[in-house]
Structures are given as structure tokens and as C-alpha cells.
N, C-alpha and C. Protein backbone atom coordinates (compact mmCIF):
# COMPACT_ATOMS: atom_id res chain seq x y z
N UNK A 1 -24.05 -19.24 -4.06
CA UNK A 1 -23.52 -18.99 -2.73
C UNK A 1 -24.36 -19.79 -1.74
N UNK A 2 -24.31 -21.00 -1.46
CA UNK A 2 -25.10 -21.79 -0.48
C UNK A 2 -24.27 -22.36 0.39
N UNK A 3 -22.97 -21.68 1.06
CA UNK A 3 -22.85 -21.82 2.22
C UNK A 3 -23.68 -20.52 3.21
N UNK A 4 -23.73 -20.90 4.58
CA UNK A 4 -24.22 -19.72 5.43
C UNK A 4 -23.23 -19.51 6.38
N UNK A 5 -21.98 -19.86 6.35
CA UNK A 5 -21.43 -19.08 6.73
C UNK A 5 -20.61 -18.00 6.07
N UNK A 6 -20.41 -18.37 4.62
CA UNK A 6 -20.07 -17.00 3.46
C UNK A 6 -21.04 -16.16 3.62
N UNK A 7 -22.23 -16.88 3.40
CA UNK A 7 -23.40 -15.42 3.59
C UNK A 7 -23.69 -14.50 4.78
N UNK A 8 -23.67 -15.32 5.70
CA UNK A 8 -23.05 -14.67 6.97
C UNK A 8 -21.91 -13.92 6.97
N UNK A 9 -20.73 -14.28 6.49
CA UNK A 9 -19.80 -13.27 6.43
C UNK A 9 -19.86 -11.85 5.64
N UNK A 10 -20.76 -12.49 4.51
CA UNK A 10 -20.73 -11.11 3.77
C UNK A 10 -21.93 -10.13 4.42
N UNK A 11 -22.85 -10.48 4.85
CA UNK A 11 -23.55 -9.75 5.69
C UNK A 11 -22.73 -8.62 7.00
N UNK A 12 -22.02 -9.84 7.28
CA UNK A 12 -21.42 -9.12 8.09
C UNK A 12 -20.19 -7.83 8.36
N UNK A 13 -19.93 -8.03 7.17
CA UNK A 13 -18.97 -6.94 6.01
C UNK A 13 -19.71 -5.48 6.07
N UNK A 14 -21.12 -6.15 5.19
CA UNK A 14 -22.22 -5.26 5.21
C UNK A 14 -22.77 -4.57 6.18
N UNK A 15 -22.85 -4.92 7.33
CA UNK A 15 -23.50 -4.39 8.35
C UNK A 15 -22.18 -3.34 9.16
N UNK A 16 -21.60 -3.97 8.81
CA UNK A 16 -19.95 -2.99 9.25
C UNK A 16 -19.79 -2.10 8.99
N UNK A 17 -19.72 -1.90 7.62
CA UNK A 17 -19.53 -0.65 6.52
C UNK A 17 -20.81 0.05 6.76
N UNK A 18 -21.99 -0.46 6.37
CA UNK A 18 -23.03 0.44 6.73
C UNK A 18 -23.38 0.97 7.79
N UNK A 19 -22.39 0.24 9.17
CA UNK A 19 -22.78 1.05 10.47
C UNK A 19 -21.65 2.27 10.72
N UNK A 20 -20.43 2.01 10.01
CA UNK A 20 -19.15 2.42 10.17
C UNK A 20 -19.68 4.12 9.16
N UNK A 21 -20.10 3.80 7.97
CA UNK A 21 -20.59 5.01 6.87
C UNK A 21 -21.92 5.73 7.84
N UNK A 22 -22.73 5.01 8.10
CA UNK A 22 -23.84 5.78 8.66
C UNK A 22 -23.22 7.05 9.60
N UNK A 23 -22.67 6.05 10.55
CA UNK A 23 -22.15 6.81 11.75
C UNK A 23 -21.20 8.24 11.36
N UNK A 24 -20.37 8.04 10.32
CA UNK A 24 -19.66 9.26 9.45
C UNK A 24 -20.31 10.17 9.05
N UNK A 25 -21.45 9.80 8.35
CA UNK A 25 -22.58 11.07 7.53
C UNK A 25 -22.63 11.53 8.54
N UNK A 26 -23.82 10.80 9.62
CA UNK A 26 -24.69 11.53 10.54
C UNK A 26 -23.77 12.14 11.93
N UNK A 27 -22.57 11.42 12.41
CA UNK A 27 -21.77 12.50 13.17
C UNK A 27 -20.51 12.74 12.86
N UNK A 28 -19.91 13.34 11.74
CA UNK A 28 -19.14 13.67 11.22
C UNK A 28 -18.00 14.07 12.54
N UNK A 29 -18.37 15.07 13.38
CA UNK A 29 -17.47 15.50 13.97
C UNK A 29 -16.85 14.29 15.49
N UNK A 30 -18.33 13.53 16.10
CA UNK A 30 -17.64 12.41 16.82
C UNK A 30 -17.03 11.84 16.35
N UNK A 31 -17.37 11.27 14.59
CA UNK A 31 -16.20 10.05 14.27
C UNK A 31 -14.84 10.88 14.76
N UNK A 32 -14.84 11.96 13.99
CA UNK A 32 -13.19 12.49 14.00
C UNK A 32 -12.98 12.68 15.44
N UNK A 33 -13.17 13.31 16.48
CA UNK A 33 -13.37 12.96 18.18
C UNK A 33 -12.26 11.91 17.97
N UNK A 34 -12.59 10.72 17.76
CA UNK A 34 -11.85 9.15 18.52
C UNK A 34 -10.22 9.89 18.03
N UNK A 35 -9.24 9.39 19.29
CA UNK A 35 -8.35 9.57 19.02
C UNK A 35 -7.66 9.02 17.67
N UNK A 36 -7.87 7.85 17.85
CA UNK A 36 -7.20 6.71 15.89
C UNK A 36 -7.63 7.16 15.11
N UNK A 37 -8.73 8.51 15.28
CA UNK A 37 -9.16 8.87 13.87
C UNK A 37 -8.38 10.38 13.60
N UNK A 38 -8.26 11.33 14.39
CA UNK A 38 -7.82 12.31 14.32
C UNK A 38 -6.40 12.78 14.01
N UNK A 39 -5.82 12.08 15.18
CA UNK A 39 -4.02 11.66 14.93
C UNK A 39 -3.59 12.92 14.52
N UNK A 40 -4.30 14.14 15.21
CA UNK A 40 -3.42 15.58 15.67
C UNK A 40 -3.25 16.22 14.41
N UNK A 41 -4.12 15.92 13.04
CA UNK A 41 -4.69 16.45 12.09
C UNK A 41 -5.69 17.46 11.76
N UNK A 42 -5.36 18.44 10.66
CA UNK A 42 -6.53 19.09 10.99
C UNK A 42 -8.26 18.76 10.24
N UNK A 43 -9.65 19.08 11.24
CA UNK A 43 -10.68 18.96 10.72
C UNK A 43 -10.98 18.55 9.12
N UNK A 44 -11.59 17.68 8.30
CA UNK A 44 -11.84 18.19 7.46
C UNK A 44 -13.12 17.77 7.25
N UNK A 45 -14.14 18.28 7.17
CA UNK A 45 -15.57 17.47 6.88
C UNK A 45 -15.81 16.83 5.86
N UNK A 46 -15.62 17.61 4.56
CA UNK A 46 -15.09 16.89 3.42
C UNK A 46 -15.00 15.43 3.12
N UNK A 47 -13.90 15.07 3.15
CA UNK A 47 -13.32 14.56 3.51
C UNK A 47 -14.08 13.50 4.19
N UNK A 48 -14.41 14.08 5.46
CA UNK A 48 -15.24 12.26 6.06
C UNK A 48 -15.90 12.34 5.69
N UNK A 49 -17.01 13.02 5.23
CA UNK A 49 -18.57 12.70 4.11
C UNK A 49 -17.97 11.95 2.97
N UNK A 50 -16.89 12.13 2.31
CA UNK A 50 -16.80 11.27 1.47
C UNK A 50 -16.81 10.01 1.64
N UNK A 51 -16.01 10.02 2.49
CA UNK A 51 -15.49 8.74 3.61
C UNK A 51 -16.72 7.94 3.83
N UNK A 52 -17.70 8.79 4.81
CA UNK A 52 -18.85 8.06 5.20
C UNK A 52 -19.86 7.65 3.94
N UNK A 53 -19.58 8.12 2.94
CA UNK A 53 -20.34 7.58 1.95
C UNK A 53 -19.84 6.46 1.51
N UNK A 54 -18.98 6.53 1.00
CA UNK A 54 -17.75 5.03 0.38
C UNK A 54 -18.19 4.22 1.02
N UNK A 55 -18.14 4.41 2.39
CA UNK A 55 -18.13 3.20 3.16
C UNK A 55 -19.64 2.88 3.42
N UNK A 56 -20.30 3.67 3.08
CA UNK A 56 -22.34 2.98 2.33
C UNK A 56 -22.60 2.21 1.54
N UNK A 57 -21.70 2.80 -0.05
CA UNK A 57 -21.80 2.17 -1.03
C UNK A 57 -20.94 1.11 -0.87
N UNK A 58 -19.95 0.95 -0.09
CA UNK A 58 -19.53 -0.55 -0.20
C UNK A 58 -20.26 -1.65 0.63
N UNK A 59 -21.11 -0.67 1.61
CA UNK A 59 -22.24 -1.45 2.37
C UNK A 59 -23.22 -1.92 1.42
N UNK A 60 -23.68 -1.51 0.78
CA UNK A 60 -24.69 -1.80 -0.26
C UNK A 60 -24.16 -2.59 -1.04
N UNK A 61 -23.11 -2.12 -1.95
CA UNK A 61 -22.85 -3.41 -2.64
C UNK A 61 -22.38 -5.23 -1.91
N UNK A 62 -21.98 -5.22 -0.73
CA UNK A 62 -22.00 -5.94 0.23
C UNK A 62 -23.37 -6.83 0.11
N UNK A 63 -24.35 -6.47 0.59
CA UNK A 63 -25.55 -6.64 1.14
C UNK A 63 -26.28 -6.90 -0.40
N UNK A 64 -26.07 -6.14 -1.14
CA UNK A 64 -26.46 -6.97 -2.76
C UNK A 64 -26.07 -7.97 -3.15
N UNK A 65 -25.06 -8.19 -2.42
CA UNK A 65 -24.07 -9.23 -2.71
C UNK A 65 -24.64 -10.75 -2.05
N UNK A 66 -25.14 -10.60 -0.72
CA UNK A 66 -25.32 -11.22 0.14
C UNK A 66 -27.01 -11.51 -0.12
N UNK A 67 -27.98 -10.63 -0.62
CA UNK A 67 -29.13 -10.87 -1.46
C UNK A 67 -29.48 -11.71 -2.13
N UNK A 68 -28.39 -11.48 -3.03
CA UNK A 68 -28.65 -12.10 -4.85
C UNK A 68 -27.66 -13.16 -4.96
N UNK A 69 -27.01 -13.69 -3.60
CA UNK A 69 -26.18 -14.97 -3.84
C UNK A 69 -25.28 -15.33 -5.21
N UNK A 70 -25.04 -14.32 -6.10
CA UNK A 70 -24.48 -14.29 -7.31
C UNK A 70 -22.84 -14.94 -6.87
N UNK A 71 -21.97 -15.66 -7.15
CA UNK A 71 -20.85 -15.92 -7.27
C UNK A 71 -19.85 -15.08 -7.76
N UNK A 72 -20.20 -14.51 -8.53
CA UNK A 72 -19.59 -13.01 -9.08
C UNK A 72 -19.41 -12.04 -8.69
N UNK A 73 -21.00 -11.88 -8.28
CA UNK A 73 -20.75 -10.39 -7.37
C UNK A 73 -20.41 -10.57 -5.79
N UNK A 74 -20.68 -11.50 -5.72
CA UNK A 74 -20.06 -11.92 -4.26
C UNK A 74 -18.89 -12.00 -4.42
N UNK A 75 -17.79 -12.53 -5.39
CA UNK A 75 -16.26 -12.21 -5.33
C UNK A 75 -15.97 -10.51 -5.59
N UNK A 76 -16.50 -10.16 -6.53
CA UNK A 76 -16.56 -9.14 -7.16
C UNK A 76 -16.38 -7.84 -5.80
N UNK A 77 -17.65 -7.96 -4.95
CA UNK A 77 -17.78 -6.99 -3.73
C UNK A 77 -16.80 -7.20 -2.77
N UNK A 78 -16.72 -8.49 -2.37
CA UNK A 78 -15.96 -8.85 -1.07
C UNK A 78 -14.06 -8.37 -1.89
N UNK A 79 -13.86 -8.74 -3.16
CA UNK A 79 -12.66 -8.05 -3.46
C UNK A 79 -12.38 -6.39 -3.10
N UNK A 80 -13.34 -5.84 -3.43
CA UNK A 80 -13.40 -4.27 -3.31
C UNK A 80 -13.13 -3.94 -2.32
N UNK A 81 -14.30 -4.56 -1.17
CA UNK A 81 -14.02 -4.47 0.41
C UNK A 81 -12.52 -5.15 0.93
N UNK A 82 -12.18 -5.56 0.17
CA UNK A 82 -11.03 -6.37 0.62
C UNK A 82 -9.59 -5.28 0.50
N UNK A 83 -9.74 -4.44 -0.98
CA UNK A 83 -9.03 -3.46 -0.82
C UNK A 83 -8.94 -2.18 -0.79
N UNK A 84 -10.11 -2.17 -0.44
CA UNK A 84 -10.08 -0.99 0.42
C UNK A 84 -9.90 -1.14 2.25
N UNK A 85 -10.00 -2.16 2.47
CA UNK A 85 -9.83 -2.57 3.94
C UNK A 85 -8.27 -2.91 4.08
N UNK A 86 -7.86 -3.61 3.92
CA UNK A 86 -6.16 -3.41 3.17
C UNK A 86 -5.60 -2.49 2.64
N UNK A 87 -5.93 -1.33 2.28
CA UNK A 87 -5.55 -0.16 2.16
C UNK A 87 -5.57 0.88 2.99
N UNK A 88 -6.72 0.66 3.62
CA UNK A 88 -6.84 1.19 5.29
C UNK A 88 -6.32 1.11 6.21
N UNK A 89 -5.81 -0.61 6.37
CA UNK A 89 -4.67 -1.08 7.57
C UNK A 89 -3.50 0.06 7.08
N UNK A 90 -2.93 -0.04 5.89
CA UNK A 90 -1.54 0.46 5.44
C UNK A 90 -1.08 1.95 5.95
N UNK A 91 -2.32 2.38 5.58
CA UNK A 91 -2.58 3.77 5.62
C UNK A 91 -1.86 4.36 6.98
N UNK A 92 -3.27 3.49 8.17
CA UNK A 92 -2.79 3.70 9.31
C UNK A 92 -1.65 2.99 9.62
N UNK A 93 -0.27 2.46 9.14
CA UNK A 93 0.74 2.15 9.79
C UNK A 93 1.36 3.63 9.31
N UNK A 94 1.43 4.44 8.74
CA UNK A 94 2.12 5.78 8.54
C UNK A 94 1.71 6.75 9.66
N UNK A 95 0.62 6.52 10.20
CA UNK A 95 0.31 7.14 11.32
C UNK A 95 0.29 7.03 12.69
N UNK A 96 1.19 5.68 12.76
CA UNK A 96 0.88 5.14 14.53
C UNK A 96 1.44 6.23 15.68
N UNK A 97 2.77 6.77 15.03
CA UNK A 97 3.53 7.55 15.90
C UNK A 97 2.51 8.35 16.43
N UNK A 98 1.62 8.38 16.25
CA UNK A 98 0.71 9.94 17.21
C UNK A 98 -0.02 9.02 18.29
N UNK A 99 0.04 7.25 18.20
CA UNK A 99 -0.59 6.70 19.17
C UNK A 99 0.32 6.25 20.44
N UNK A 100 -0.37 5.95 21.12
CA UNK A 100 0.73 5.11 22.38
C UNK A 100 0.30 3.70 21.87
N UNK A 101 1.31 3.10 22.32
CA UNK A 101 2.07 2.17 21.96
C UNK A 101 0.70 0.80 21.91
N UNK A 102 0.30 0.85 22.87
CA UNK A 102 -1.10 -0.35 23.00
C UNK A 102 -2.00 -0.15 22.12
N UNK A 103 -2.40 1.75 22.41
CA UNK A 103 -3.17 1.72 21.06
C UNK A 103 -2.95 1.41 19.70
N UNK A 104 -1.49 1.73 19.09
CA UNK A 104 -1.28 1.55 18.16
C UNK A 104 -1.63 -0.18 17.59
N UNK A 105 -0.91 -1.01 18.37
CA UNK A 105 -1.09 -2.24 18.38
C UNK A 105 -2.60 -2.84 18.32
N UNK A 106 -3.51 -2.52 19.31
CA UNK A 106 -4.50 -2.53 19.30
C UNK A 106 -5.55 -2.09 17.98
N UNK A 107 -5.08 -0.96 17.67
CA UNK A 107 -5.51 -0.21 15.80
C UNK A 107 -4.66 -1.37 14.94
N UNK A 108 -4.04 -1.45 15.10
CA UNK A 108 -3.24 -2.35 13.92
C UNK A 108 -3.85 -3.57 13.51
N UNK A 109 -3.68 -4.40 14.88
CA UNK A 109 -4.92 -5.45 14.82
C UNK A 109 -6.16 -5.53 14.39
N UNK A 110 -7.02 -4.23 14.64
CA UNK A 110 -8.57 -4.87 14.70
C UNK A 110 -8.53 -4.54 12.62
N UNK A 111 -8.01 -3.63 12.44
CA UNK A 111 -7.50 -3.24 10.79
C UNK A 111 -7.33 -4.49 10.46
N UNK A 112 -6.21 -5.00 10.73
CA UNK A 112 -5.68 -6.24 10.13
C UNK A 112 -7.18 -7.49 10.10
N UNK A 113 -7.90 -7.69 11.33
CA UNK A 113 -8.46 -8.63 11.13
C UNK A 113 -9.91 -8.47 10.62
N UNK A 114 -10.35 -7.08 9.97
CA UNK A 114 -11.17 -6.78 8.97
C UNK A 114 -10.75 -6.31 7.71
N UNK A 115 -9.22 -6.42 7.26
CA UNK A 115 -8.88 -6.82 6.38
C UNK A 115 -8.94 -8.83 5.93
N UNK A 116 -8.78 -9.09 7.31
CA UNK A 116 -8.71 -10.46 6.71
C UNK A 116 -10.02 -11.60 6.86
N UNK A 117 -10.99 -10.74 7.05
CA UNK A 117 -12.09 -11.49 6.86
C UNK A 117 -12.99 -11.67 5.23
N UNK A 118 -12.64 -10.16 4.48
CA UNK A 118 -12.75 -10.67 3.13
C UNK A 118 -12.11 -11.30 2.28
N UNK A 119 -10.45 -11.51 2.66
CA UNK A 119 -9.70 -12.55 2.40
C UNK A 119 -10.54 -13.58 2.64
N UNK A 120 -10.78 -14.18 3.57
CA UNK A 120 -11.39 -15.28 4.31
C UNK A 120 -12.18 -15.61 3.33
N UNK A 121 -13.45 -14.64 3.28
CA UNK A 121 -14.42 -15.40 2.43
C UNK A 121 -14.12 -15.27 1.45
N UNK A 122 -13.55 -14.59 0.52
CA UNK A 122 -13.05 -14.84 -1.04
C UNK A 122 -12.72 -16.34 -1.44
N UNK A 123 -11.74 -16.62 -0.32
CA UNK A 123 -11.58 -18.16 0.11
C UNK A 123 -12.25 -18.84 -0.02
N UNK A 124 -13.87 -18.79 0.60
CA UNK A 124 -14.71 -19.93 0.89
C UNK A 124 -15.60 -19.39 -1.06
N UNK A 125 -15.11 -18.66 -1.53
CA UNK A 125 -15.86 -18.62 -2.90
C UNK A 125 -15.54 -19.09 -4.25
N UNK A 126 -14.42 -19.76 -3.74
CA UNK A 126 -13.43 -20.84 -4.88
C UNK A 126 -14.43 -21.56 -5.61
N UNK A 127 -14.66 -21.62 -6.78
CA UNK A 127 -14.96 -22.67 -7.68
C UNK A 127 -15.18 -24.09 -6.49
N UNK A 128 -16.60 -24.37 -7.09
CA UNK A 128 -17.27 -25.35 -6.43
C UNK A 128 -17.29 -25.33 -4.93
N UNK A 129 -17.32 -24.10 -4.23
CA UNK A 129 -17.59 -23.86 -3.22
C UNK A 129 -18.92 -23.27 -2.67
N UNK A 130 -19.34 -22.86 -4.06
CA UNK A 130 -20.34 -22.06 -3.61
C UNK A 130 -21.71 -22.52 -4.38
């Protein structure tokens, strides 16, 4: 992996997930607070601890990734993150109706374009790219 801007990207994956998971463990009940997260559902703590963990361990494996410059595990992680971040956009299109209309759009987007940044670098990890 000896571009820096793949490594940069995957860092930056990393630092996402691990700020996105942190923030879940340690305030479980603000994350759920934000309106895009709640969507007139009920509580479950559960549930986001799991959440906020997943989204650690995919920080970690991220950031191992971004360590150990491996070609493998650098496709390997950034795939994972890739669908589970793409599975996330989807998710929330079953739920927009509880948003107004900007927000929704606005959620849709920023989903979409952290789904498509591990696209991106998967990209830059093609055979003889790295």
C-alpha cells in the first residue's frame, strides 16, 4: 500500500467508525437524541451498544489495515466497511418518511458518500496499484 492517499483514506474510514462507535458506547442515549437516528422508534440500548461496538471493531480493523499496509487486508477491511456502509444507506431509505424532506435528502447523501469512499479506495487497491 504505498500510495498516501489510500492510506489516508483508510485512516480516514478509521477515524470515522471509531469516532462514530466511541460516541455510541459512551452516549448511548444522545446518539439516539439526533432526529435521523430515532425516526419515532422505540429506545433500545441494546441494540446501540451493539451498534457502537461494530462500528469499533470495524474501526480497528480499518486502522490495522492502514498500519500494516497489507494489500489484503486493506481490500479485505475497506470491503467490510464498504458493506456495511452500503447497507446502512439502504436501510435508511425505508425510513425517510419520518424525515422532512431536506433532511431526508441531506441523510441520504452524506450515507451515500461514506458508502462511496470505500468503493473509492478499493479502487485505488487494484493490482499494481499498491
Amino acid at each position: 500500500m504505498r500510495s498516501r492517499s489510500l492510506r489516508a483514506g483508510v485512516w480516514f474510514c478509521a477515524a470515522l467508525e471509531l469516532g462514530l462507535g466511541a460516541f455510541i458506547v459512551l452516549f448511548p442515549t444522545r446518539f439516539f437524541a439526533l432526529s435521523w437516528v430515532h425516526l419515532h422508534l422505540p429506545y433500545n440500548e441494546h441494540l446501540l451498544l451493539d451498534f457502537g461496538v461494530s462500528s469499533l471493531a470495524i474501526g480497528v480493523f480499518l486502522a490495522t489495515a492502514a498500519v500494516l499496509r497489507d494489500r489484503r487486508l486493506t481490500r479485505t477491511a475497506l470491503a467490510a466497511f464498504l458493506v456495511f456502509a452500503a447497507g446502512h444507506a439502504l436501510i435508511h431509505l425505508r425510513y425517510l418518511h419520518h424525515l422532512p424532506m431536506t433532511r431526508s435528502v441531506l441523510l441520504v447523501s452524506a450515507l451515500t458518500v461514506v458508502a462511496l469512499i470505500p468503493a473509492g479506495l478499493l479502487f485505488l487497491t487494484r493490482a499494481g496499484k499498491t
